[in-house]
C-alpha atoms as a PDB file:
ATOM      1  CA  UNK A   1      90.954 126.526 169.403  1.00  0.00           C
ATOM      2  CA  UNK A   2      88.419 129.337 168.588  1.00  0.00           C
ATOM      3  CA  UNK A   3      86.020 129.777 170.824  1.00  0.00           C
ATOM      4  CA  UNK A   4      82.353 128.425 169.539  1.00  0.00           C
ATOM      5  CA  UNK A   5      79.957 130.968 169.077  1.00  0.00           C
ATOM      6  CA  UNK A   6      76.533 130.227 169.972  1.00  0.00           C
ATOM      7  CA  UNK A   7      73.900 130.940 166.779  1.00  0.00           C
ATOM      8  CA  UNK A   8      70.693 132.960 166.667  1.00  0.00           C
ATOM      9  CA  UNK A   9      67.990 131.302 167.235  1.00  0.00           C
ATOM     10  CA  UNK A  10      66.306 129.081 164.075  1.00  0.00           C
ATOM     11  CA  UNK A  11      69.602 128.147 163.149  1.00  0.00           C
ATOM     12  CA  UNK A  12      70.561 125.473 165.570  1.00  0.00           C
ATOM     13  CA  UNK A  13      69.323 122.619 163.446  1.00  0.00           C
ATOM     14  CA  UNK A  14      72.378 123.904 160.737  1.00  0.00           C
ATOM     15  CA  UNK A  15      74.726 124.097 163.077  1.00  0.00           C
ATOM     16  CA  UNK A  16      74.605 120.883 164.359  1.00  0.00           C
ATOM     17  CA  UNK A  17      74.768 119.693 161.057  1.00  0.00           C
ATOM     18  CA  UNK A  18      78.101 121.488 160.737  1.00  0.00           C
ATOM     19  CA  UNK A  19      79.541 120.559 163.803  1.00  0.00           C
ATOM     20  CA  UNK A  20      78.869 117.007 162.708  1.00  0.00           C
ATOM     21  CA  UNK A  21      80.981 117.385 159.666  1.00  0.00           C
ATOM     22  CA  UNK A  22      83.837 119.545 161.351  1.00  0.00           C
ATOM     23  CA  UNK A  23      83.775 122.799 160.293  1.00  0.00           C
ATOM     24  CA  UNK A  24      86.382 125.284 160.949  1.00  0.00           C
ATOM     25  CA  UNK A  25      85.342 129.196 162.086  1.00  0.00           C
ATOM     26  CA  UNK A  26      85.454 132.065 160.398  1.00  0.00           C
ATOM     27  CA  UNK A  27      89.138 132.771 161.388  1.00  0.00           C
ATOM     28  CA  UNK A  28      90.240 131.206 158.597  1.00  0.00           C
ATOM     29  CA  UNK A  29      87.569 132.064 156.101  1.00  0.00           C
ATOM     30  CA  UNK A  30      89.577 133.550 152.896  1.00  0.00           C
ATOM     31  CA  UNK A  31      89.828 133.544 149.175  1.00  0.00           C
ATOM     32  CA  UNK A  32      91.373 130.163 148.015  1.00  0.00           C
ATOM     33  CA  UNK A  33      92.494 128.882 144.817  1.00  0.00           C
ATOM     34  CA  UNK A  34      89.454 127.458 142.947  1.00  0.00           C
ATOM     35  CA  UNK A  35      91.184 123.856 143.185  1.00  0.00           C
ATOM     36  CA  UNK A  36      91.472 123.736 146.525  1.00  0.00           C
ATOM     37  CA  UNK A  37      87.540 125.530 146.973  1.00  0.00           C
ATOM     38  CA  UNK A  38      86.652 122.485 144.642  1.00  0.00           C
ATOM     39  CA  UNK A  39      88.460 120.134 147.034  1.00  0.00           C
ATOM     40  CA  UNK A  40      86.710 121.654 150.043  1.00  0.00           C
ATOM     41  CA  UNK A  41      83.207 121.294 148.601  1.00  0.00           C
ATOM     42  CA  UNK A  42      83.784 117.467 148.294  1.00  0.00           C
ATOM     43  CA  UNK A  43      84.962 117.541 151.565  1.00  0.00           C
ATOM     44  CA  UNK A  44      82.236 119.233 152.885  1.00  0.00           C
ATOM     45  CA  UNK A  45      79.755 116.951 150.755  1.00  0.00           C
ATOM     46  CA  UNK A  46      77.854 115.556 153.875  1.00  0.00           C
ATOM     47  CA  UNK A  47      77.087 118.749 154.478  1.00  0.00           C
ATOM     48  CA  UNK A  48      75.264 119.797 151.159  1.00  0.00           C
ATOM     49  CA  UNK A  49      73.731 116.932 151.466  1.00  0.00           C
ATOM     50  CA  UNK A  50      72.387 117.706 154.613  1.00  0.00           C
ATOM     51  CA  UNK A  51      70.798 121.280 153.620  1.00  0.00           C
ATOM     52  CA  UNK A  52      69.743 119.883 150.306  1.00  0.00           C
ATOM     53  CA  UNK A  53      67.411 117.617 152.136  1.00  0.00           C
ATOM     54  CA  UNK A  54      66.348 120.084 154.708  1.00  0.00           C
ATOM     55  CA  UNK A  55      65.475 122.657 151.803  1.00  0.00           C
ATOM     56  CA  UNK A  56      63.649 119.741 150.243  1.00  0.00           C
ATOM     57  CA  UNK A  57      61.898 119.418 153.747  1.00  0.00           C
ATOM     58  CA  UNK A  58      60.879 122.991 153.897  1.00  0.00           C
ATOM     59  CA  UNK A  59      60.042 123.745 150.471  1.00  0.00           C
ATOM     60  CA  UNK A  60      56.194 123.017 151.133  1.00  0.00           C
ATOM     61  CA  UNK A  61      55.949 123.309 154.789  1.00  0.00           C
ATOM     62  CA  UNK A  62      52.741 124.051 156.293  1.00  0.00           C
ATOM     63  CA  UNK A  63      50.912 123.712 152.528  1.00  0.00           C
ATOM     64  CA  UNK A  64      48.509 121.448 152.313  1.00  0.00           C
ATOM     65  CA  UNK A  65      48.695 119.992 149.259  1.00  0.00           C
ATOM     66  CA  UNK A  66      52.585 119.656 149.993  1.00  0.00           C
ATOM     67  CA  UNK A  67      54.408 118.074 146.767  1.00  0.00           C
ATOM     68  CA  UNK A  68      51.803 118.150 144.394  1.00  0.00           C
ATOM     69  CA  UNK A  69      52.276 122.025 144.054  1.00  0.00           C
ATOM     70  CA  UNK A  70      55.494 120.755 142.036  1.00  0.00           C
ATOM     71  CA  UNK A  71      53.067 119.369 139.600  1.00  0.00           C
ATOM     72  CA  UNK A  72      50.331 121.923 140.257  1.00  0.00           C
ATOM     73  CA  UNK A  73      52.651 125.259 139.658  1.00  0.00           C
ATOM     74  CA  UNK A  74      54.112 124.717 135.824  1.00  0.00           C
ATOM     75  CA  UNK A  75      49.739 123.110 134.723  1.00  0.00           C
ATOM     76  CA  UNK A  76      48.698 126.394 136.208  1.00  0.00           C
ATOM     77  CA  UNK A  77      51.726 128.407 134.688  1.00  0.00           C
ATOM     78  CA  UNK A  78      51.112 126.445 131.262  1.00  0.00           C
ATOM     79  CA  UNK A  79      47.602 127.001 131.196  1.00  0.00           C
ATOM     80  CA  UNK A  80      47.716 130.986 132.177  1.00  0.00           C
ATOM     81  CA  UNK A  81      50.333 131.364 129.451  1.00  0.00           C
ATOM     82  CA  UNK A  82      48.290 129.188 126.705  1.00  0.00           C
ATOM     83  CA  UNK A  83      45.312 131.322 127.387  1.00  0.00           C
ATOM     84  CA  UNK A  84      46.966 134.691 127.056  1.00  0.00           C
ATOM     85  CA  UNK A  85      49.085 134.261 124.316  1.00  0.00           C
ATOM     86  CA  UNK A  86      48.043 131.515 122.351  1.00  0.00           C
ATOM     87  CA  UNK A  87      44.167 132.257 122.912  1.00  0.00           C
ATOM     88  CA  UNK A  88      44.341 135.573 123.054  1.00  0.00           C
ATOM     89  CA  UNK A  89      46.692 137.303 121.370  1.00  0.00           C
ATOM     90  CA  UNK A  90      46.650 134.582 118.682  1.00  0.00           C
ATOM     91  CA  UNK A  91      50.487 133.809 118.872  1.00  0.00           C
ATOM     92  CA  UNK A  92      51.787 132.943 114.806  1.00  0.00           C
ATOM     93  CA  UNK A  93      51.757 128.865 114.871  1.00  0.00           C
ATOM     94  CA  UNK A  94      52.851 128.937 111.567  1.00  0.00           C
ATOM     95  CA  UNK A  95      56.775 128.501 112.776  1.00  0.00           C
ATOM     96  CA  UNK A  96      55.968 126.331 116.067  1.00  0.00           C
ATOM     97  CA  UNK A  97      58.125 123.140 115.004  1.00  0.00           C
ATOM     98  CA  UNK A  98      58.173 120.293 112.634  1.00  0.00           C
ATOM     99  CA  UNK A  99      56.395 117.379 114.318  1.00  0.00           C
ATOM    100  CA  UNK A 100      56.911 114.613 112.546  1.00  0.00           C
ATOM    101  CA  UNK A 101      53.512 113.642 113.955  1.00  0.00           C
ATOM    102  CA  UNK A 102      51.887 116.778 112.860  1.00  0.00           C
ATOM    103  CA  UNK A 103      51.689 118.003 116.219  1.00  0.00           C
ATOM    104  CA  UNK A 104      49.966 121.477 116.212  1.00  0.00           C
ATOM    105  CA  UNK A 105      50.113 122.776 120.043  1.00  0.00           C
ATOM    106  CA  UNK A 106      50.625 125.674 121.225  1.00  0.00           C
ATOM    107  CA  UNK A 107      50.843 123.843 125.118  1.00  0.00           C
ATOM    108  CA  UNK A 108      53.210 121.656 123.685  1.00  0.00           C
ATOM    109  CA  UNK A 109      55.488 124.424 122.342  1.00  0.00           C
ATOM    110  CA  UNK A 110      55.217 126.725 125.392  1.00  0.00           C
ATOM    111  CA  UNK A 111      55.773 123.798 128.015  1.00  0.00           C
ATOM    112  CA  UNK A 112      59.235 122.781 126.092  1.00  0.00           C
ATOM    113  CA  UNK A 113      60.779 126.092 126.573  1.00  0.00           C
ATOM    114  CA  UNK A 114      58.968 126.857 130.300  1.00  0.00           C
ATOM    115  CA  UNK A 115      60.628 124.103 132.190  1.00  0.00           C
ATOM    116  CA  UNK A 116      63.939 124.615 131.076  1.00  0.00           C
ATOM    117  CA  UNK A 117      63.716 128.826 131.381  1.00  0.00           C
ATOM    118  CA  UNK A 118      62.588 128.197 134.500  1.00  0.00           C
ATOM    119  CA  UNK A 119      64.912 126.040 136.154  1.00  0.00           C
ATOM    120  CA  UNK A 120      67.707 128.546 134.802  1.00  0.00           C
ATOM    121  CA  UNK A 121      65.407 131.341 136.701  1.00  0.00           C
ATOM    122  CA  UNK A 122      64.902 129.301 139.970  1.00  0.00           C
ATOM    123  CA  UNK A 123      68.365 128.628 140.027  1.00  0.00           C
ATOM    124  CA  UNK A 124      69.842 131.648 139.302  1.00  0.00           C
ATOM    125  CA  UNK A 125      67.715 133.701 141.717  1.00  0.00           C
ATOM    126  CA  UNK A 126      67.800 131.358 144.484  1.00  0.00           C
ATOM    127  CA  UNK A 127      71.935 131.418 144.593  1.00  0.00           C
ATOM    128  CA  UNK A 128      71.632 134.827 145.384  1.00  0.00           C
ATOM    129  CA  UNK A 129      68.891 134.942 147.732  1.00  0.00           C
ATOM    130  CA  UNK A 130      70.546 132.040 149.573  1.00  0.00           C
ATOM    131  CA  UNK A 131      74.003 133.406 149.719  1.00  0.00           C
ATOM    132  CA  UNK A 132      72.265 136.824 151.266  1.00  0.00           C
ATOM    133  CA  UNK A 133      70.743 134.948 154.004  1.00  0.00           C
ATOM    134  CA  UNK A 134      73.626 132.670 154.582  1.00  0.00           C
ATOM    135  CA  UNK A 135      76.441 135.512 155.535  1.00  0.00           C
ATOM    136  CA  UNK A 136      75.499 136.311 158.950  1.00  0.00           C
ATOM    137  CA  UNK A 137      75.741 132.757 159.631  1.00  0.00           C
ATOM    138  CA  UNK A 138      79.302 132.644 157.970  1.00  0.00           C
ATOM    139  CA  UNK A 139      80.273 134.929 160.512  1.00  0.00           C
ATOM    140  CA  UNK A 140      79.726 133.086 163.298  1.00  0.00           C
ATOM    141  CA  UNK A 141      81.590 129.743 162.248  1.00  0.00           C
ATOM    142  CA  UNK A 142      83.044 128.251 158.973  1.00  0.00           C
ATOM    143  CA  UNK A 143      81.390 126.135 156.045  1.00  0.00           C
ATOM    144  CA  UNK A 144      82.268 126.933 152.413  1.00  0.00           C
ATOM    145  CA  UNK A 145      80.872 130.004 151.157  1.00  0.00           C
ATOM    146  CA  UNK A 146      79.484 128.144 147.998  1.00  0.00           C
ATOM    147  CA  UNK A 147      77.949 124.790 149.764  1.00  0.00           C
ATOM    148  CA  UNK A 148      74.727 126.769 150.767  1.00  0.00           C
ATOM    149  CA  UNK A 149      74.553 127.689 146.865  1.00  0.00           C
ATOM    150  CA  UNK A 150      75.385 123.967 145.640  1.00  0.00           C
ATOM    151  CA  UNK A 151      72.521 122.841 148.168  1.00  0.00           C
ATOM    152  CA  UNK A 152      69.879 125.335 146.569  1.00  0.00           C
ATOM    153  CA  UNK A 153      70.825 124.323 143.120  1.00  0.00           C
ATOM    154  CA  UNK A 154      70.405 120.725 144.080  1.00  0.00           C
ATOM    155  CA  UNK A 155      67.119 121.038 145.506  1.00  0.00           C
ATOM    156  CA  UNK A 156      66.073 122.973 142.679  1.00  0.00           C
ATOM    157  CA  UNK A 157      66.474 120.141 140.211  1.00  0.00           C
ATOM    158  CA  UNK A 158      65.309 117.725 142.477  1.00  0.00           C
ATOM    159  CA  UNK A 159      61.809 119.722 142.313  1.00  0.00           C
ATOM    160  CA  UNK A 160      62.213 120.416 138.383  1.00  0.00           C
ATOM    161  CA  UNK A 161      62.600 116.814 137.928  1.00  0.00           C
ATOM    162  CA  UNK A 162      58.792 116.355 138.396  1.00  0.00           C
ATOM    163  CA  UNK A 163      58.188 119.171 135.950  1.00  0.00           C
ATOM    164  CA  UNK A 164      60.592 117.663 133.345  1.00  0.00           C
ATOM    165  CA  UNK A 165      58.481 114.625 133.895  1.00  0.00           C
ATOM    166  CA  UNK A 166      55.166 116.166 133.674  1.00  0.00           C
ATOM    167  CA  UNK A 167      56.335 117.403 130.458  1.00  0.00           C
ATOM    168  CA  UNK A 168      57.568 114.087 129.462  1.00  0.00           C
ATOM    169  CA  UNK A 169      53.839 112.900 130.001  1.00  0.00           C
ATOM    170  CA  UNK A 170      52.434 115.797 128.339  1.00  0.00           C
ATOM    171  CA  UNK A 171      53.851 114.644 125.089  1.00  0.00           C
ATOM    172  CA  UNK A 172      53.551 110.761 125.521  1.00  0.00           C
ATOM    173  CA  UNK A 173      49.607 111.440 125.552  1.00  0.00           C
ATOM    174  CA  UNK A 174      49.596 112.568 122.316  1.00  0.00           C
ATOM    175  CA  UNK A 175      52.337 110.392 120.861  1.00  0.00           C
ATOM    176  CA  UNK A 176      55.238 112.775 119.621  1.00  0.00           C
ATOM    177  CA  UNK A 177      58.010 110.930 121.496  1.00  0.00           C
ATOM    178  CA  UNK A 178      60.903 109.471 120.411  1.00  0.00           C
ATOM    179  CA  UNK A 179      64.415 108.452 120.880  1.00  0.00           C
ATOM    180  CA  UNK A 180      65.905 112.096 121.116  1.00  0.00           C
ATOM    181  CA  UNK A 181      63.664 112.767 124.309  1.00  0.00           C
ATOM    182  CA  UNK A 182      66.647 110.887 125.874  1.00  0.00           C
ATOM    183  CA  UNK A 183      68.852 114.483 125.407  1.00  0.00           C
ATOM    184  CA  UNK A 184      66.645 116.342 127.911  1.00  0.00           C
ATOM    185  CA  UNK A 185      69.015 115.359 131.126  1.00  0.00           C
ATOM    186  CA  UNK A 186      71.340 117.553 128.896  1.00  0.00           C
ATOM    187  CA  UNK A 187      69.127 120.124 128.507  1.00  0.00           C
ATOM    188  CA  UNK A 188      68.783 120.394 132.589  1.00  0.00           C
ATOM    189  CA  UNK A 189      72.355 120.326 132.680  1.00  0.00           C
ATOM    190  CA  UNK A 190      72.807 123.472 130.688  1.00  0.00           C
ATOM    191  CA  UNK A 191      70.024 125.495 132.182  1.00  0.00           C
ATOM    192  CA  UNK A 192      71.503 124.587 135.720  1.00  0.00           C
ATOM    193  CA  UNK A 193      75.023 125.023 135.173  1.00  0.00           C
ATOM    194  CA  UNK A 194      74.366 128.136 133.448  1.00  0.00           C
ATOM    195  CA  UNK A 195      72.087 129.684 136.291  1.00  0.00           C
ATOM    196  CA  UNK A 196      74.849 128.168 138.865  1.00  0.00           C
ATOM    197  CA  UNK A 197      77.174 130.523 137.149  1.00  0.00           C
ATOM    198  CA  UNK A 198      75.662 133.607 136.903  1.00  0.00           C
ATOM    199  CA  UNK A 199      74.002 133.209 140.163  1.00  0.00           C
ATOM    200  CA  UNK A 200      77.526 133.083 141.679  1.00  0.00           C
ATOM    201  CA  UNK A 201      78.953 136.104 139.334  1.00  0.00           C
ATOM    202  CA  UNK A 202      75.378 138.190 141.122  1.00  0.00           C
ATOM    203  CA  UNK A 203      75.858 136.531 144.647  1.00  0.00           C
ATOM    204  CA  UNK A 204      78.729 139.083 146.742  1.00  0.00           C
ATOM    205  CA  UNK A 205      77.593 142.031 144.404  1.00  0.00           C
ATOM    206  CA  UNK A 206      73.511 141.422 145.778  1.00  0.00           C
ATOM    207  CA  UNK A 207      75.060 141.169 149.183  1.00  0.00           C
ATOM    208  CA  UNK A 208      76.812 144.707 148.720  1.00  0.00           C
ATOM    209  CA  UNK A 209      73.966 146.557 146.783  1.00  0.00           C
ATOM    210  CA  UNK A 210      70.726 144.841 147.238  1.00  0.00           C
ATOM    211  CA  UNK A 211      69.685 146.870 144.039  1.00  0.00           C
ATOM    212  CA  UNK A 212      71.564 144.136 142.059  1.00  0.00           C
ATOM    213  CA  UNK A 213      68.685 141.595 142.922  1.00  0.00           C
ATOM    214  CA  UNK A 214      65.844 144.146 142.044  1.00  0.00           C
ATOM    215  CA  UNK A 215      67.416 145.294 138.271  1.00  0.00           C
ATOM    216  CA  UNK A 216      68.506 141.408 137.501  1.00  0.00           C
ATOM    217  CA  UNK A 217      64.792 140.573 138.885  1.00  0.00           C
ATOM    218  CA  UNK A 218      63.489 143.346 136.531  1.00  0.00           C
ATOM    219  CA  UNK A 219      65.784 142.167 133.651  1.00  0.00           C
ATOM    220  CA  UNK A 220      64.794 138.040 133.689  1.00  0.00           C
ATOM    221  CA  UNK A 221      61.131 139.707 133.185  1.00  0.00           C
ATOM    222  CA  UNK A 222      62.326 141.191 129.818  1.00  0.00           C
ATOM    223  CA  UNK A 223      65.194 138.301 128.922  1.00  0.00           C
ATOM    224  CA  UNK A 224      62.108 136.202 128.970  1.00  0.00           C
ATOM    225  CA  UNK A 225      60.244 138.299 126.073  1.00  0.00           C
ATOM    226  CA  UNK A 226      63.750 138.435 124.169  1.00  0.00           C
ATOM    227  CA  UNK A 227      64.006 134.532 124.717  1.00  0.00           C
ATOM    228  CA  UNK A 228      61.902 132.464 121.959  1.00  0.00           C
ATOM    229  CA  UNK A 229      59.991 130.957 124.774  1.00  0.00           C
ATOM    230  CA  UNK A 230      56.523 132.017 123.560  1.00  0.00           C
ATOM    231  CA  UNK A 231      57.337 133.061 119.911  1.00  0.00           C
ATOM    232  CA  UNK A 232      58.681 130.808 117.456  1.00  0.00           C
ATOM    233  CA  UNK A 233      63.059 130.667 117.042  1.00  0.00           C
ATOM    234  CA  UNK A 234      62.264 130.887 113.356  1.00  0.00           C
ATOM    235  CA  UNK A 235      60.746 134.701 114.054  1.00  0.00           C
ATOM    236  CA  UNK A 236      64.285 135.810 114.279  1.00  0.00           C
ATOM    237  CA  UNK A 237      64.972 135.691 110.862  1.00  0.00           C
ATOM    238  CA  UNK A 238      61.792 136.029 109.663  1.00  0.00           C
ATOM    239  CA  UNK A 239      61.034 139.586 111.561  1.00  0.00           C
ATOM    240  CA  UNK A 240      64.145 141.060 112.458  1.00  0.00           C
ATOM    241  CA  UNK A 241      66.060 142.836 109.619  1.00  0.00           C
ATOM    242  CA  UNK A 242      68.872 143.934 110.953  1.00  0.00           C
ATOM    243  CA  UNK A 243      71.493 140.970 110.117  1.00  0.00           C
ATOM    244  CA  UNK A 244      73.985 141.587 113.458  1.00  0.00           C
ATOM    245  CA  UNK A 245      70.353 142.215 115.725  1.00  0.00           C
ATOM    246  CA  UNK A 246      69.684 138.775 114.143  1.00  0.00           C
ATOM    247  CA  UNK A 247      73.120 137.221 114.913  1.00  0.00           C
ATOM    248  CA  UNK A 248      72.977 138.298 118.693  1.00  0.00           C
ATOM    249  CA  UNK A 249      69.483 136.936 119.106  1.00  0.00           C
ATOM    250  CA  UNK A 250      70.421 133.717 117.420  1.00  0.00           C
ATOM    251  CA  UNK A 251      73.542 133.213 119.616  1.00  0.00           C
ATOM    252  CA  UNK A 252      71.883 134.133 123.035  1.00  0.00           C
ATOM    253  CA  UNK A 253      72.368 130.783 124.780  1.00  0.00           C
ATOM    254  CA  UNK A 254      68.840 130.821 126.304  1.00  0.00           C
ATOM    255  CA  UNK A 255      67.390 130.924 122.903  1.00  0.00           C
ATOM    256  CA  UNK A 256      69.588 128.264 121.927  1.00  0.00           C
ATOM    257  CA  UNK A 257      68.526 125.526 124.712  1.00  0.00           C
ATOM    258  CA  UNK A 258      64.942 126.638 124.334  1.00  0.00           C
ATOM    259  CA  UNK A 259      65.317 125.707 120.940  1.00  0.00           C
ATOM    260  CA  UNK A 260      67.406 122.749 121.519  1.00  0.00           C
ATOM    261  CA  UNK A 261      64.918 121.417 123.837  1.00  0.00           C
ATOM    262  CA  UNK A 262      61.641 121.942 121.107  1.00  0.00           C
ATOM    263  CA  UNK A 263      63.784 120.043 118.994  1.00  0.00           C
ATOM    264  CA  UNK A 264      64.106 117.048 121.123  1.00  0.00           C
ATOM    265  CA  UNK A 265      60.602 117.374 122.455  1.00  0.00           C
ATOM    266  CA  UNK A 266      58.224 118.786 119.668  1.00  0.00           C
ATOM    267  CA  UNK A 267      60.438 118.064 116.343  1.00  0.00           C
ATOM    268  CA  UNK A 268      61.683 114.532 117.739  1.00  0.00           C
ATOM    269  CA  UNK A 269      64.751 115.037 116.217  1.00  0.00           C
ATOM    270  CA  UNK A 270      68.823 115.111 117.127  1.00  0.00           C
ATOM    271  CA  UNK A 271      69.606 118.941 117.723  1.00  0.00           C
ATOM    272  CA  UNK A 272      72.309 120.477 115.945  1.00  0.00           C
ATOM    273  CA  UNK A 273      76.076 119.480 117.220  1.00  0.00           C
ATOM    274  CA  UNK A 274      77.026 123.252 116.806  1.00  0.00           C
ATOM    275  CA  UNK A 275      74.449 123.934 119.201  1.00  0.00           C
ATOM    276  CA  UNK A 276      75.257 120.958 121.359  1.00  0.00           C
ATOM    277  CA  UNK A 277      79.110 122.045 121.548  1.00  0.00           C
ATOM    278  CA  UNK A 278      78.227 125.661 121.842  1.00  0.00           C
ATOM    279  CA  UNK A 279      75.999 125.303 124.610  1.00  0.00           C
ATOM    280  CA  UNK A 280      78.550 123.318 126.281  1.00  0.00           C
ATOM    281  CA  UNK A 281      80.837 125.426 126.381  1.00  0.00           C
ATOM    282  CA  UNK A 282      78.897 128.572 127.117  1.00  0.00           C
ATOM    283  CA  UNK A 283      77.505 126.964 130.232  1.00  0.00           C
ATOM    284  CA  UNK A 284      80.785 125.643 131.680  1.00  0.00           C
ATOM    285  CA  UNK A 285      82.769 128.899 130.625  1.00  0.00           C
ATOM    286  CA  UNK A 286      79.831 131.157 132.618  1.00  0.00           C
ATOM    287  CA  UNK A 287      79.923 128.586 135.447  1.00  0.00           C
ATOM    288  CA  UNK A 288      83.653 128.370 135.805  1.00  0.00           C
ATOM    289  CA  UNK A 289      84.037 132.623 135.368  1.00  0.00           C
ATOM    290  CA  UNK A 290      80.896 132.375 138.106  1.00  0.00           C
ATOM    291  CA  UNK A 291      82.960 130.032 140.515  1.00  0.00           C
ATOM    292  CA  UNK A 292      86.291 131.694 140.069  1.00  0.00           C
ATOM    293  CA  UNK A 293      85.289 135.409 140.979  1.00  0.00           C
ATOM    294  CA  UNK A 294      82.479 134.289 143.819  1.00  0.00           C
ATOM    295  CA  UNK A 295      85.267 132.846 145.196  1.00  0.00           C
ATOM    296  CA  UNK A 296      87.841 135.326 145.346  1.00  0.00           C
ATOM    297  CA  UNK A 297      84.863 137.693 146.852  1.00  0.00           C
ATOM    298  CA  UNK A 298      82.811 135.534 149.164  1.00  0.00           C
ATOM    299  CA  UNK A 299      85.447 135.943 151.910  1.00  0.00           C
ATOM    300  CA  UNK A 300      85.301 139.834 151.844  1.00  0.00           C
ATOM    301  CA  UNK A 301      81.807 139.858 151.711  1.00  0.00           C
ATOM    302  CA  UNK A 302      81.429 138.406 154.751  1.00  0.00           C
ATOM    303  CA  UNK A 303      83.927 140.037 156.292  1.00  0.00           C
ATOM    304  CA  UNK A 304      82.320 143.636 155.275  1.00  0.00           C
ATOM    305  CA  UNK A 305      78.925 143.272 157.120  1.00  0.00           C
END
């Protein structure tokens, strides 16, 4: 039996989670067949579990007002976003949807594409951030290299599940609900699996050259301008000329849930199938290419520090 190697201080309360749940040490920590990595995860499930609810813990310590910054950030967000741009610089509102109710809100519109942008951004980024600060740790004894990852994500849309229904509310008070507000578990299910994936495809690389964190940092600032989260989806064919510029834009699968999601939540109607089935397949193609090469690398990365 290996010997047990005592951890740093500040992480005893993990490791005595993982000791619970007997994990192995780093001995036998290599690249496995994503099958049996699946497997593992399940196996290990107590475990996520565990640091799900101790990131949930931690999330807020020492704030005062605790949880109801999960309400408080995205009103803030909204309103700093509504004043700029749709105050302003006078935003077109001639494209913003086609409320059945005759809804004319530029809040409205923004929040639908916010919450779902940034749950794909919280996600993403916090993969790689946790994955960075979980190696050292993975040297000392074994847990899978993805669990830390799978607990982040899980936190993540425990928290966005307050802004999802803050946005719900937002949208009840004026009475443009319907039936096809029922899709937006979906919607959180794309922008999640799709920021699980390329936060795994960024992890080992971050790890390796930190620079990766700064330029994909630097480049969710300007995918968010390129996104239609602000701007109408219809401005793509209305301002861009160029017929392939106009094909890319239309196909980039953040621009497609943001406009998914306006269509459940502003237009109160059933989104398009194609867009339904293209989504779908995007997100679980990005998150299976994500899991696959994470982890064939996650074991050398570790090893290499």
């Amino acid at each position: 039996m290996p010997e047990q190697v005592v951890p740093p201080k500040g992480e005893a309360e993990q490791v005595k989670a993982v000791s619970t749940h007997h994990i192995r040490f780093s001995p036998a920590n290599r690249a496995r067949s994503p099958i049996a990595a699946v497997r593992e995860l399940v196996d290990y499930a107590p475990f996520i579990g565990y640091l799900t609810r101790r990131q949930l813990r931690t999330t807020y310590n020492r704030s005062y007002l605790g949880w109801i910054w999960a309400l408080l950030n995205p009103i803030i967000v909204l309103a700093i976003y509504s004043l700029v741009f749709g105050v302003i610089l006078l935003v077109d509102r001639a494209n913003l949807g086609n409320s059945p109710t005759g809804l004319d809100s530029f809040p409205h519109f923004l929040f639908s594409g916010l919450v779902f942008w940034g749950l794909f951004n919280q996600v993403s980024l916090g993969i790689m951030t946790d994955f960075q600060n979980s190696v050292l740790l993975r040297k000392k004894l074994y847990f899978p290299a993805a669990a830390p990852a799978i607990a982040m994500a899980a936190s993540i849309v425990v928290e966005s599940l307050l802004e999802v229904a803050v946005l719900i509310a937002f949208y009840v008070a004026v009475g443009n609900v319907g039936l096809p507000i029922l899709l937006l578990p979906f919607v959180m299910f794309i922008a999640v699996t799709f920021g699980v994936g390329v936060g795994l495809l960024l992890a080992v690389p971050n790890v390796r050259y930190r620079d990766v964190g700064y330029l994909y940092a630097l480049f969710l600032r300007l995918f968010f301008y390129l996104t239609p989260i602000i701007w109408p989806f219809a401005m793509i064919t209305n301002r861009i000329g160029n017929v392939w510029v106009q094909r890319a834009a239309e196909w980039n699968p953040m621009a497609k849930m943001v406009h998914v999601a306006r269509t459940i939540t502003y237009d109160i109607a059933w989104p398009d199938p194609t867009d339904v089935v293209y989504l779908l397949v995007v997100s679980l193609g990005v998150f299976a290419l994500g899991f696959t090469v994470f982890n064939r690398q996650a074991a050398d990365a570790t090893e290499g520090l």
